[in-house]
PDB file of N, CA and C in Angstrom:
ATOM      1  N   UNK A   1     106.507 116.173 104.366  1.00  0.00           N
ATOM      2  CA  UNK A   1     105.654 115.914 103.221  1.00  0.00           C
ATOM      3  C   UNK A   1     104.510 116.925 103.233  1.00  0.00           C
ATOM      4  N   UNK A   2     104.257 117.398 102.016  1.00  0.00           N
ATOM      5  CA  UNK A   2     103.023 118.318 101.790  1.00  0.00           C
ATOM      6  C   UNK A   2     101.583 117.502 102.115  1.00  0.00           C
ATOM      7  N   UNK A   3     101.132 118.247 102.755  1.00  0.00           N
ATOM      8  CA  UNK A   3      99.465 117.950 102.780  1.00  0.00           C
ATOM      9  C   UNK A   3      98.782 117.581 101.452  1.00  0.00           C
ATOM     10  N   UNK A   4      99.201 117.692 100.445  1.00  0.00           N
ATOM     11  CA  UNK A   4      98.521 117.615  99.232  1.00  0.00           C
ATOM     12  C   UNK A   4      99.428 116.172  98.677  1.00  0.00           C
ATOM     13  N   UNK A   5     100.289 116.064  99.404  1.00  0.00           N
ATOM     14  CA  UNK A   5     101.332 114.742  99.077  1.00  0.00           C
ATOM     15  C   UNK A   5     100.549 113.344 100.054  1.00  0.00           C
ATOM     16  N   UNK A   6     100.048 113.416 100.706  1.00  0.00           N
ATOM     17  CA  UNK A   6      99.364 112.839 101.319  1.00  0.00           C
ATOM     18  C   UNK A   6      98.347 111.749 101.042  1.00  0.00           C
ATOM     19  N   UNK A   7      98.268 110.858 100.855  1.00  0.00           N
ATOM     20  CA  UNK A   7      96.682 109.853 100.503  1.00  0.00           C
ATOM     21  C   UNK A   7      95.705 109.846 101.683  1.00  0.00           C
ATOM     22  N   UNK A   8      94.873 108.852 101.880  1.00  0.00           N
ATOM     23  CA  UNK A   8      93.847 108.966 102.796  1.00  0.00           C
ATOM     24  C   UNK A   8      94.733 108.813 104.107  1.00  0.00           C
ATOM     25  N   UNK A   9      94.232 109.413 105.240  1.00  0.00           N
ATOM     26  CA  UNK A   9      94.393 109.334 106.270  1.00  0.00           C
ATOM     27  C   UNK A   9      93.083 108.379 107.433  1.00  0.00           C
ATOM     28  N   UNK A  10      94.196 107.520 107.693  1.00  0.00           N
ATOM     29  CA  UNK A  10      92.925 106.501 109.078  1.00  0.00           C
ATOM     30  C   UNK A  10      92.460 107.207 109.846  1.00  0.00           C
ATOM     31  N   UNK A  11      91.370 107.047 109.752  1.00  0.00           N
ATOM     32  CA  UNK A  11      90.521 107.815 111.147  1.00  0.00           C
ATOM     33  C   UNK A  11      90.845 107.046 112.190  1.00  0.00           C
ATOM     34  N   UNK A  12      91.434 105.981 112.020  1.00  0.00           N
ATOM     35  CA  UNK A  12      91.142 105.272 113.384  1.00  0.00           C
ATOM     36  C   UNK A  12      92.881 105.790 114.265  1.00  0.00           C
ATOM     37  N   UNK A  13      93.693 105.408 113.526  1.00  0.00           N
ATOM     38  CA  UNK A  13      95.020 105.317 113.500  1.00  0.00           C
ATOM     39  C   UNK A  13      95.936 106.219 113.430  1.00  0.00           C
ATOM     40  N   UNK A  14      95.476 107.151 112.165  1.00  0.00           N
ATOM     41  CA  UNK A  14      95.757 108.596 112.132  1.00  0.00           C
ATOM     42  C   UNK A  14      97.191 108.258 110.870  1.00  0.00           C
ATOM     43  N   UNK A  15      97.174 106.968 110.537  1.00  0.00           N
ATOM     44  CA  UNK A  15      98.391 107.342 109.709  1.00  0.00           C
ATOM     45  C   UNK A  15      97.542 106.912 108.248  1.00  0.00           C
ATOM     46  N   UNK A  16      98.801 106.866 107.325  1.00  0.00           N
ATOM     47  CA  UNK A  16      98.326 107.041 105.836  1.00  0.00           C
ATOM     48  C   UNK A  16      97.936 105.521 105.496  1.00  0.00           C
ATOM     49  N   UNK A  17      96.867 105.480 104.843  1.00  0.00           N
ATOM     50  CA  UNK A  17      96.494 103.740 104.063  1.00  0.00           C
ATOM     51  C   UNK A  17      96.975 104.027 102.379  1.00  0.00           C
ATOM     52  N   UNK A  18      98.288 103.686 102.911  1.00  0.00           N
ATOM     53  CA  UNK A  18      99.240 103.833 101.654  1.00  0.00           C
ATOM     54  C   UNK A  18      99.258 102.690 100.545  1.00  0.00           C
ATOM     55  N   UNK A  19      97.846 101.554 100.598  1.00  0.00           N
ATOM     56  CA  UNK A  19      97.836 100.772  99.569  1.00  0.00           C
ATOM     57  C   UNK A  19      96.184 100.145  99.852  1.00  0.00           C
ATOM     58  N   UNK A  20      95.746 100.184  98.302  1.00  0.00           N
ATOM     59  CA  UNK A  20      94.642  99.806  98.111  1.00  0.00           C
ATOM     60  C   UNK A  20      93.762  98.269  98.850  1.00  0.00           C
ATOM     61  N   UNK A  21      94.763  98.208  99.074  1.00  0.00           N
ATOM     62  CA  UNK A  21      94.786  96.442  99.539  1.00  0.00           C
ATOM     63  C   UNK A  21      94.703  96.419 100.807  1.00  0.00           C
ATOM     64  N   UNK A  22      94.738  97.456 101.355  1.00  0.00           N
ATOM     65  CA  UNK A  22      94.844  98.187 102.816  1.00  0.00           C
ATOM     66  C   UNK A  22      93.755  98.709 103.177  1.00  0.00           C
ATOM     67  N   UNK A  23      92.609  99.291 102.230  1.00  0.00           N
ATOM     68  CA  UNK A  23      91.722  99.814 102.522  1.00  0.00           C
ATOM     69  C   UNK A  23      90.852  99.778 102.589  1.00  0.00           C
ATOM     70  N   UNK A  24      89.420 100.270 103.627  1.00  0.00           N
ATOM     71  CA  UNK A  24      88.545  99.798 104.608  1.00  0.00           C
ATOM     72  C   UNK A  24      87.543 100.282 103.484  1.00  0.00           C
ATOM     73  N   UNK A  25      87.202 101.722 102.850  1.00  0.00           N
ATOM     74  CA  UNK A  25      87.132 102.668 102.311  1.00  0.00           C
ATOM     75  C   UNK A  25      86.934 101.803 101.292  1.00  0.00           C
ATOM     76  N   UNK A  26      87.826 101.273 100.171  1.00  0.00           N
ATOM     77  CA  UNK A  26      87.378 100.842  99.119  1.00  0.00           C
ATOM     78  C   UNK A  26      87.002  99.304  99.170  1.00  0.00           C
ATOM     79  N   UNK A  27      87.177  98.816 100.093  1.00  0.00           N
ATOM     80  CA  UNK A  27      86.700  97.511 100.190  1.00  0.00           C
ATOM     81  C   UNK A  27      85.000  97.406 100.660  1.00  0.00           C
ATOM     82  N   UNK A  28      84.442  98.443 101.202  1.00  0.00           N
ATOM     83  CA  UNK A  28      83.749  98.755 100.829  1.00  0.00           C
ATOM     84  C   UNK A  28      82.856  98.981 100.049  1.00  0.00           C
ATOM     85  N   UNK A  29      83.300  99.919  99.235  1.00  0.00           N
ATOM     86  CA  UNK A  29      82.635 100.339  97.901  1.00  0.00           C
ATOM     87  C   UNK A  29      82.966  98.980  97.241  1.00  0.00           C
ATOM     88  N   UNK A  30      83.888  98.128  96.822  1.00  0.00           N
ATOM     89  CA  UNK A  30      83.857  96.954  96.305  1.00  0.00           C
ATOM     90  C   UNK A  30      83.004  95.986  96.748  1.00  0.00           C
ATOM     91  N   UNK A  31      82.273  96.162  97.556  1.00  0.00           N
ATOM     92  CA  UNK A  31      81.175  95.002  98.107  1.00  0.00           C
ATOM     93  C   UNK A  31      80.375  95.919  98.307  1.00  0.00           C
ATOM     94  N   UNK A  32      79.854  96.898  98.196  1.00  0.00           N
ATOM     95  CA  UNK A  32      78.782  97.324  97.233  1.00  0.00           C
ATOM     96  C   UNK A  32      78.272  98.226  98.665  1.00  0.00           C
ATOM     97  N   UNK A  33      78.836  98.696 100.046  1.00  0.00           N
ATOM     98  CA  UNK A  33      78.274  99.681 100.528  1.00  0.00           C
ATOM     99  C   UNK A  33      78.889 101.104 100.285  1.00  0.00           C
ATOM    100  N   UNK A  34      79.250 101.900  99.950  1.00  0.00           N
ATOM    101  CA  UNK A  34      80.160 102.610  99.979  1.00  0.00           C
ATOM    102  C   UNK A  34      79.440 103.091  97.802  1.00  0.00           C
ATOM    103  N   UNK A  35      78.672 104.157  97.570  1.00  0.00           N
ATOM    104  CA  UNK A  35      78.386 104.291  96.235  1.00  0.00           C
ATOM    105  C   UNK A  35      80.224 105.379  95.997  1.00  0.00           C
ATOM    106  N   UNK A  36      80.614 104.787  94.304  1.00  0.00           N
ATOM    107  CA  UNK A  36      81.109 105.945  94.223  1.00  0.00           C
ATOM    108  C   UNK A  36      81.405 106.806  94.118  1.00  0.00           C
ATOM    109  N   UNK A  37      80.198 108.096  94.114  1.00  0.00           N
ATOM    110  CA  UNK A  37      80.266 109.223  94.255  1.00  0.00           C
ATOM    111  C   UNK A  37      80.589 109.584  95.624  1.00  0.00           C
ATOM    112  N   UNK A  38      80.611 108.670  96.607  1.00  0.00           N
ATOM    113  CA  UNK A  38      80.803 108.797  98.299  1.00  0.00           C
ATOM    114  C   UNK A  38      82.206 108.563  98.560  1.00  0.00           C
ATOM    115  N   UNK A  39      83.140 108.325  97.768  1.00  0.00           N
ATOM    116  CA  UNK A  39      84.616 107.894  98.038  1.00  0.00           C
ATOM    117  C   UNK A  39      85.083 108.975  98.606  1.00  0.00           C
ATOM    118  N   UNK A  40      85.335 109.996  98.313  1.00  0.00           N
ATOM    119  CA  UNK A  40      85.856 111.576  98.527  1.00  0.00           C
ATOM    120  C   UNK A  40      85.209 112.092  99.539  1.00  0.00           C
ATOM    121  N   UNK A  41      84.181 111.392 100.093  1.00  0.00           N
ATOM    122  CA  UNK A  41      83.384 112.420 101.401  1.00  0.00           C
ATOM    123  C   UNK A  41      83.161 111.008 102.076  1.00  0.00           C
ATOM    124  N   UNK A  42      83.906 110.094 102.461  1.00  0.00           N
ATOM    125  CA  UNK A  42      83.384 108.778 103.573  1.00  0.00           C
ATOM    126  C   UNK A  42      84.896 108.805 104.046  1.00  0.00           C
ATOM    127  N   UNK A  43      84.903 108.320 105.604  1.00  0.00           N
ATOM    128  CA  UNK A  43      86.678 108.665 106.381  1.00  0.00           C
ATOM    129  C   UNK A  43      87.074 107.416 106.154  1.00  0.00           C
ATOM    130  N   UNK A  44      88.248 107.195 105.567  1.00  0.00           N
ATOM    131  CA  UNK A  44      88.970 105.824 105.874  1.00  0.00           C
ATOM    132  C   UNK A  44      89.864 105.187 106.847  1.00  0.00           C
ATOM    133  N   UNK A  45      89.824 104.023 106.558  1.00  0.00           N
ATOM    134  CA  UNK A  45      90.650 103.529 107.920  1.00  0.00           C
ATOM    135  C   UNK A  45      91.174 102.442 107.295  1.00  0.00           C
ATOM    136  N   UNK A  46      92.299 102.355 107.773  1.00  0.00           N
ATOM    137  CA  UNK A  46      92.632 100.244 107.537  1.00  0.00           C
ATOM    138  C   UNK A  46      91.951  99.318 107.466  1.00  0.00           C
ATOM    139  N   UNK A  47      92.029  98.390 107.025  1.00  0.00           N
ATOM    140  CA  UNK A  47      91.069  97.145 106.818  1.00  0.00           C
ATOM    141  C   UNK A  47      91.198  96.754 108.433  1.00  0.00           C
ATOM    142  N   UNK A  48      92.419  95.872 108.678  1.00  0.00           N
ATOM    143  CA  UNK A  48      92.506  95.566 109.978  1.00  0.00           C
ATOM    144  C   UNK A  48      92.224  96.984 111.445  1.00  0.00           C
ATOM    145  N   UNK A  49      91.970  98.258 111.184  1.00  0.00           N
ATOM    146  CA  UNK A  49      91.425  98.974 111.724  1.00  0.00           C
ATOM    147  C   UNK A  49      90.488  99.122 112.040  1.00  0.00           C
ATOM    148  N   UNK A  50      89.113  97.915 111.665  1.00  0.00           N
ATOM    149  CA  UNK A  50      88.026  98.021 111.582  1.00  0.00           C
ATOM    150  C   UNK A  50      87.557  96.446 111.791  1.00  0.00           C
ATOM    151  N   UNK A  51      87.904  96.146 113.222  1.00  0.00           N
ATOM    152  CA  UNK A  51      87.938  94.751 113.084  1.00  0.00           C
ATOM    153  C   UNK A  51      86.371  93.901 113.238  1.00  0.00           C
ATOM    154  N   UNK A  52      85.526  94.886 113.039  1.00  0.00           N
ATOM    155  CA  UNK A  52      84.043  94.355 113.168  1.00  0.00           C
ATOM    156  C   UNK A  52      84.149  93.885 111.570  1.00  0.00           C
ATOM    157  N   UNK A  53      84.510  94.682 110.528  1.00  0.00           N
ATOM    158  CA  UNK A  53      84.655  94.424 109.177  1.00  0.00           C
ATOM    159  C   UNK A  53      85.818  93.583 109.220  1.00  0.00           C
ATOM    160  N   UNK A  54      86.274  93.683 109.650  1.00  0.00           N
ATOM    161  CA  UNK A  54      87.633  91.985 108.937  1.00  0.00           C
ATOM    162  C   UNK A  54      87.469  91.244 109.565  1.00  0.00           C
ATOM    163  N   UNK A  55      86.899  91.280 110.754  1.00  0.00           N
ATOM    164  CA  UNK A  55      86.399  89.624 111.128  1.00  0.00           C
ATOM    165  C   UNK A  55      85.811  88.779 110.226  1.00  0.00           C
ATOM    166  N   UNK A  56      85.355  89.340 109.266  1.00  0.00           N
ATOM    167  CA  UNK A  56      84.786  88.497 108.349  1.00  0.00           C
ATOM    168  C   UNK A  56      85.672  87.976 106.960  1.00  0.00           C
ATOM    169  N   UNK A  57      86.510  88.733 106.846  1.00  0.00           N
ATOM    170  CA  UNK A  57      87.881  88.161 106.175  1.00  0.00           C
ATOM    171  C   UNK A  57      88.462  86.642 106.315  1.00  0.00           C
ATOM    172  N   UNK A  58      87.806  85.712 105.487  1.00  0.00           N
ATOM    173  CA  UNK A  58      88.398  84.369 105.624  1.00  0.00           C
ATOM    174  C   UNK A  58      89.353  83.970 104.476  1.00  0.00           C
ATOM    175  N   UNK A  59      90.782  84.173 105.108  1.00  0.00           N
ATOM    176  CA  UNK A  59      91.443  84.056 103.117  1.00  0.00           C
ATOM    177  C   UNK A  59      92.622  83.383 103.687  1.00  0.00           C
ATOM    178  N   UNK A  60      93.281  82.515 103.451  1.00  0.00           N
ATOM    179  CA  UNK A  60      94.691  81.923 103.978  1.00  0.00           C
ATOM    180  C   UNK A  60      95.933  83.308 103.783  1.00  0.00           C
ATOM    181  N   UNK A  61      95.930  84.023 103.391  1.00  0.00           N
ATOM    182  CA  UNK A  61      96.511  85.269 102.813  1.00  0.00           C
ATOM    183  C   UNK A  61      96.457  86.254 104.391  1.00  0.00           C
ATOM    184  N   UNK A  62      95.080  86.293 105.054  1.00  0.00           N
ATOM    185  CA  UNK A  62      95.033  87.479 105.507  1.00  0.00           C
ATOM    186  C   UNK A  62      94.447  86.947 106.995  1.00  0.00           C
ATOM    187  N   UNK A  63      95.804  87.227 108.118  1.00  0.00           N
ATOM    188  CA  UNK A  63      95.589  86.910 109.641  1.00  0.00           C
ATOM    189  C   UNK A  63      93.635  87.434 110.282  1.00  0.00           C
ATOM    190  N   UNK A  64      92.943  86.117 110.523  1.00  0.00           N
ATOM    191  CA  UNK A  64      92.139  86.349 110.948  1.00  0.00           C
ATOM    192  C   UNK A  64      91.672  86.948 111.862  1.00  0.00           C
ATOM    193  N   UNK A  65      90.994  87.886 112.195  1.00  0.00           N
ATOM    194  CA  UNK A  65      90.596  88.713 113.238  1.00  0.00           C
ATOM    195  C   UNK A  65      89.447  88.258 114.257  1.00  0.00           C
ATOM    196  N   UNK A  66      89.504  88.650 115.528  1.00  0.00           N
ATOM    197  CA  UNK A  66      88.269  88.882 116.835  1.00  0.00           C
ATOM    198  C   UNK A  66      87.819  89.561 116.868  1.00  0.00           C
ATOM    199  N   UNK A  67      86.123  89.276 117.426  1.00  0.00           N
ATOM    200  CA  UNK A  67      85.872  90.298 117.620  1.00  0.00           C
ATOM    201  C   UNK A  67      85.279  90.147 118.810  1.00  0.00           C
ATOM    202  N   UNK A  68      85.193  90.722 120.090  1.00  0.00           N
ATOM    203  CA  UNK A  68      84.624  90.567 121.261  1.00  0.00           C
ATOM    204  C   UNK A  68      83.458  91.353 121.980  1.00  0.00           C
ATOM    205  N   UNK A  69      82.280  91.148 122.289  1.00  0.00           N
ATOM    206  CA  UNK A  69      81.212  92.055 122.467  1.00  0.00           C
ATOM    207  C   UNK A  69      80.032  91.283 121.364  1.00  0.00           C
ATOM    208  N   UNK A  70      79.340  92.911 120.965  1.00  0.00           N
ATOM    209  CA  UNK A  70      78.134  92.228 120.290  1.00  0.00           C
ATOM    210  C   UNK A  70      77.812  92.549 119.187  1.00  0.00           C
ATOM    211  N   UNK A  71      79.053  92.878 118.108  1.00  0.00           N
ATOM    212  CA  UNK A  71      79.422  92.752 117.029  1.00  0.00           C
ATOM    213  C   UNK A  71      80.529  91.618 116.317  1.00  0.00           C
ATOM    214  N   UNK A  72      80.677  90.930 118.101  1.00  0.00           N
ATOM    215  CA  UNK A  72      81.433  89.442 117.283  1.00  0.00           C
ATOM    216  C   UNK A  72      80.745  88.697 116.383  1.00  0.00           C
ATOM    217  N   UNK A  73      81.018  88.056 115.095  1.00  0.00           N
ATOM    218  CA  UNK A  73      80.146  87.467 114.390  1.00  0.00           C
ATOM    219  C   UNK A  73      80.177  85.681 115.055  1.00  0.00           C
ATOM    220  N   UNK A  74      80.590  85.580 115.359  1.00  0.00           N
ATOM    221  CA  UNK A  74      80.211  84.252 116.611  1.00  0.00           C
ATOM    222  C   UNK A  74      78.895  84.432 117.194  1.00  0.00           C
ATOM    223  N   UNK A  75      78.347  85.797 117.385  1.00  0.00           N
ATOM    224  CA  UNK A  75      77.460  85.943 118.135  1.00  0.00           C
ATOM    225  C   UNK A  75      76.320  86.103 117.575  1.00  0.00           C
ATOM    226  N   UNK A  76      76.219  86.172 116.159  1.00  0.00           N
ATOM    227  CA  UNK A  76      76.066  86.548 114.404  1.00  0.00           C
ATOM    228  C   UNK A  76      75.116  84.805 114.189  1.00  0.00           C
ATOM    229  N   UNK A  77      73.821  85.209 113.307  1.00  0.00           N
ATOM    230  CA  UNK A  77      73.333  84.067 112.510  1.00  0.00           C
ATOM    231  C   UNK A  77      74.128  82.919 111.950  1.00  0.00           C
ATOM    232  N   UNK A  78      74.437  81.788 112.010  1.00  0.00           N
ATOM    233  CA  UNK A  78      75.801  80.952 111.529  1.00  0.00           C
ATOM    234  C   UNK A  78      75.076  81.337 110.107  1.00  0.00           C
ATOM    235  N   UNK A  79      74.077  81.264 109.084  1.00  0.00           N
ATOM    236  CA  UNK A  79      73.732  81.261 107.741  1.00  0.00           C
ATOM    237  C   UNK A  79      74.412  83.122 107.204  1.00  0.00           C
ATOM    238  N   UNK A  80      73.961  84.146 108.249  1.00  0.00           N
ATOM    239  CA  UNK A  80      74.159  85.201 107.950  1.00  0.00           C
ATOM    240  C   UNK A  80      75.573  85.725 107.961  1.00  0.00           C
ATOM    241  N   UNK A  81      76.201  84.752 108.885  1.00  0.00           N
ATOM    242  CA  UNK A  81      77.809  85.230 108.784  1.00  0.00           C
ATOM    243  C   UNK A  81      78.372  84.618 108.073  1.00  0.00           C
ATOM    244  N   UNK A  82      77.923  83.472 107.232  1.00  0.00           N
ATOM    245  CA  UNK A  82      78.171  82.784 106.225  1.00  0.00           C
ATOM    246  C   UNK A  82      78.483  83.941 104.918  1.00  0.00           C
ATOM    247  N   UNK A  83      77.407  84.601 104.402  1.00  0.00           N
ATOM    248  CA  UNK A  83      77.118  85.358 103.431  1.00  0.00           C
ATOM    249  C   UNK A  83      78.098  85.912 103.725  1.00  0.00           C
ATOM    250  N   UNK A  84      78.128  86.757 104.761  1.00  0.00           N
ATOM    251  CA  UNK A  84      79.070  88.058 105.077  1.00  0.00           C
ATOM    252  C   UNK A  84      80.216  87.506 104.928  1.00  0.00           C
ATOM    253  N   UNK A  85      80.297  86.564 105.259  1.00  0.00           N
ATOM    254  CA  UNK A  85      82.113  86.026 105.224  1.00  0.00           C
ATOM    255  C   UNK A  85      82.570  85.925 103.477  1.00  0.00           C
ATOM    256  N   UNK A  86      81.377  85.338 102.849  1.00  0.00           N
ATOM    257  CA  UNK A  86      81.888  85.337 101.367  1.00  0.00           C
ATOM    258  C   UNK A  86      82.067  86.174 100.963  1.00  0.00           C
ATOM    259  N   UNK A  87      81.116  87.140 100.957  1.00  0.00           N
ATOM    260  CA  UNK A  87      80.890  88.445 100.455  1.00  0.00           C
ATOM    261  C   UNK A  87      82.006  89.665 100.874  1.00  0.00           C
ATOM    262  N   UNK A  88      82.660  89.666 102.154  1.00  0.00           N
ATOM    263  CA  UNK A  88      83.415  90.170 102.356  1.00  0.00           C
ATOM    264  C   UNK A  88      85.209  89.686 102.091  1.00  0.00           C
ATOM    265  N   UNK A  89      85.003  88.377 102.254  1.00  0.00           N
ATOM    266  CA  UNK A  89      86.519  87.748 101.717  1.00  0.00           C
ATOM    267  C   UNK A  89      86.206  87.977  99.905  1.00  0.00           C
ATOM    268  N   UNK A  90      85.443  87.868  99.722  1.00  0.00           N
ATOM    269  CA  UNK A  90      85.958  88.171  97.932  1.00  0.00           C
ATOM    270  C   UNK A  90      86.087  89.776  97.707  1.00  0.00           C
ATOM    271  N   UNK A  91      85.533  90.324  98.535  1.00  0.00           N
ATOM    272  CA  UNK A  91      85.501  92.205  98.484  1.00  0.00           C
ATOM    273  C   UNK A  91      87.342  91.841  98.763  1.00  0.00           C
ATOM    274  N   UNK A  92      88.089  91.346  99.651  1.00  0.00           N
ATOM    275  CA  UNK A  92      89.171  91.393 100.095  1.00  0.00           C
ATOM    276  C   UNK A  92      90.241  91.354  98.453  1.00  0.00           C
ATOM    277  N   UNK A  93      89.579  89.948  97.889  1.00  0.00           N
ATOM    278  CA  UNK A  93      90.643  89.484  97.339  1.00  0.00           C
ATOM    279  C   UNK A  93      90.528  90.589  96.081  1.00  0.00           C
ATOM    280  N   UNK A  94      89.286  91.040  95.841  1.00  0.00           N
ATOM    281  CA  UNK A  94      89.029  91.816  94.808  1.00  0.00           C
ATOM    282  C   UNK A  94      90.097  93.029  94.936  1.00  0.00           C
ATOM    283  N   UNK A  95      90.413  93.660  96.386  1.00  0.00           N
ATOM    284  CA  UNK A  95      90.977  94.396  95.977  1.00  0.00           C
ATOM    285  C   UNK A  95      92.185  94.382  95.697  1.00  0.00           C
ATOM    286  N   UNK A  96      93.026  93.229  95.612  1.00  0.00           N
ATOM    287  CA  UNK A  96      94.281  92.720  95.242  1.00  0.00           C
ATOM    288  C   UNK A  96      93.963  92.723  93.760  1.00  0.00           C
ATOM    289  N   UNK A  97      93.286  91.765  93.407  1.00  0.00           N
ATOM    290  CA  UNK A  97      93.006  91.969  91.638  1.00  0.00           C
ATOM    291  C   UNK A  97      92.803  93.610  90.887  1.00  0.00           C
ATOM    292  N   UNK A  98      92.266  94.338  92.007  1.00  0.00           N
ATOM    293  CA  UNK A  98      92.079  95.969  91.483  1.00  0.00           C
ATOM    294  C   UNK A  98      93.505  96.594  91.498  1.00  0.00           C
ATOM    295  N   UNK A  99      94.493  95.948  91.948  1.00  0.00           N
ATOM    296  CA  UNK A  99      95.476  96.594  91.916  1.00  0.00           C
ATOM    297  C   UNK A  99      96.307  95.958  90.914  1.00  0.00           C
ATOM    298  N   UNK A 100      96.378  94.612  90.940  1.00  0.00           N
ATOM    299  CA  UNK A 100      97.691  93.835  90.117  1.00  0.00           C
ATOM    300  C   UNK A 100      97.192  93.806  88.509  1.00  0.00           C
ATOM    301  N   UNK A 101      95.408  94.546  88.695  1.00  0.00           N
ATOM    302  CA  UNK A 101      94.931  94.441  87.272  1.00  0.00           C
ATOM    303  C   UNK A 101      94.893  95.771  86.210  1.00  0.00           C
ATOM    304  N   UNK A 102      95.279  96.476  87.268  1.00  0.00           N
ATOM    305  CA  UNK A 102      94.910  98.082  87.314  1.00  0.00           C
ATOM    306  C   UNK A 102      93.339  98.828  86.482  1.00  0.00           C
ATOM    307  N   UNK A 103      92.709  98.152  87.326  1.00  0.00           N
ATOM    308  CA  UNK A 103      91.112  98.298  86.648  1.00  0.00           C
ATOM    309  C   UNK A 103      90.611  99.286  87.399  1.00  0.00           C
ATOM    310  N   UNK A 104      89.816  99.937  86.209  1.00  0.00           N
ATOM    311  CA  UNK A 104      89.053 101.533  86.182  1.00  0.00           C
ATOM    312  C   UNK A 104      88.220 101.582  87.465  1.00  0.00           C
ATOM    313  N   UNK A 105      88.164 102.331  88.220  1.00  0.00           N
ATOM    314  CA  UNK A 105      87.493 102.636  89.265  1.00  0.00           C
ATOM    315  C   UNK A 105      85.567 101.921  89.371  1.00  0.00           C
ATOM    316  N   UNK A 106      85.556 102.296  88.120  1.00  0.00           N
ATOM    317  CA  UNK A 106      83.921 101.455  87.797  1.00  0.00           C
ATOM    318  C   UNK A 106      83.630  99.848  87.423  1.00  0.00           C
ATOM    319  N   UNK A 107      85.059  99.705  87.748  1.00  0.00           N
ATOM    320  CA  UNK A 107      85.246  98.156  87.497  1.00  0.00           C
ATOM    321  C   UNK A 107      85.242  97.635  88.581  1.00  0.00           C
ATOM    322  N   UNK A 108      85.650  98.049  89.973  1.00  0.00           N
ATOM    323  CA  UNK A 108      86.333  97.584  91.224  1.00  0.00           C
ATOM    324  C   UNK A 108      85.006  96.520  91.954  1.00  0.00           C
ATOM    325  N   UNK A 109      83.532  97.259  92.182  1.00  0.00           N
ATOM    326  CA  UNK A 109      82.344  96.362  92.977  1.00  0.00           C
ATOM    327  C   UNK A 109      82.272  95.019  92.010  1.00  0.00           C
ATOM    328  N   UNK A 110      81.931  94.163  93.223  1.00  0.00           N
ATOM    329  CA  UNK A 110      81.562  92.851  93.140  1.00  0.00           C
ATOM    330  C   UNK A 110      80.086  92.352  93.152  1.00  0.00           C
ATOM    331  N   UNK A 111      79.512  93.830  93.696  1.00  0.00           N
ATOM    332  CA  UNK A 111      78.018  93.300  93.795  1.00  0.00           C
ATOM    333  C   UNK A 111      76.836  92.640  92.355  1.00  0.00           C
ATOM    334  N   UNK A 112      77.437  92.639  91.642  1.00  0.00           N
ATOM    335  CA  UNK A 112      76.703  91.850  90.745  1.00  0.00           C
ATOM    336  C   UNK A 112      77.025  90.406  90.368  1.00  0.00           C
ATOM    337  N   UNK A 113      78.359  89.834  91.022  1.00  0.00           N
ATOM    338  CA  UNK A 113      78.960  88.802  90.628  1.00  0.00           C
ATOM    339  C   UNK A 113      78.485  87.343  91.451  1.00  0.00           C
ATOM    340  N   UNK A 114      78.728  86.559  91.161  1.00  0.00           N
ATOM    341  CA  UNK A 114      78.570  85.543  91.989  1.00  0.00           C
ATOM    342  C   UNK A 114      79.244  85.266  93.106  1.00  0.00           C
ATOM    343  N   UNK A 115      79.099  84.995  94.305  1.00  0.00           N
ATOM    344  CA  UNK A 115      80.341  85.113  95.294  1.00  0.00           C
ATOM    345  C   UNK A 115      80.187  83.652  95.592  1.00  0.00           C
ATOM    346  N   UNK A 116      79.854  82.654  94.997  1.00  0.00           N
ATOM    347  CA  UNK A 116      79.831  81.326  95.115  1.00  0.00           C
ATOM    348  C   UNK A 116      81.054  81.046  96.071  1.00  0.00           C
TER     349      UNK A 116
END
């Protein structure tokens, strides 16, 4: 395969994050760290490649992750890993809806929405 045939490559992993729903990178920018003028110059990785970030993934859909040390969120504010857990499980599901909805790149963040 050509280099130019290629999508993002994991920094962590080294192979291709061959689906949106997969990615660390835009799940990100969908929960509002990641601006997008920074998409094209920030390294991606797998969601589950980044298990300080998917530990916080609470979705019946998506195998929960550990984290061990002192970025476990166990080890985390119970109110503050609260937030993070919403905020990051709807960044999750969002990016399933960004795909099955096929919505414009300026559509994808959640940060203005309610994450009730």
């Amino acid at each position: 395969m050509a280099k130019c045939d290629q999508g993002y490559l994991c920094v962590v992993c080294g192979l291709e994050v061959e689906n949106i729903e997969d990615s660390g990178l835009y799940l990100r920018y969908i929960i509002g760290e990641v601006n997008e003028d920074e998409l094209q110059s920030q390294p991606e990785h797998h969601i589950r490649c980044n298990p300080v970030l998917a530990q916080f993934i609470v979705d019946e859909g998506f195998d929960s992750m550990l984290v061990d040390g002192p970025f476990d969120k166990r080890e985390l504010d119970p109110a503050e890993t609260l937030v993070r857990e919403k905020l990051v499980s709807r960044g999750w599901r969002r990016l399933h809806e960004v795909k099955s909805k096929q919505l414009p790149i300026s559509e994808f963040p959640i940060i203005n929405e309610e994450l009730g």
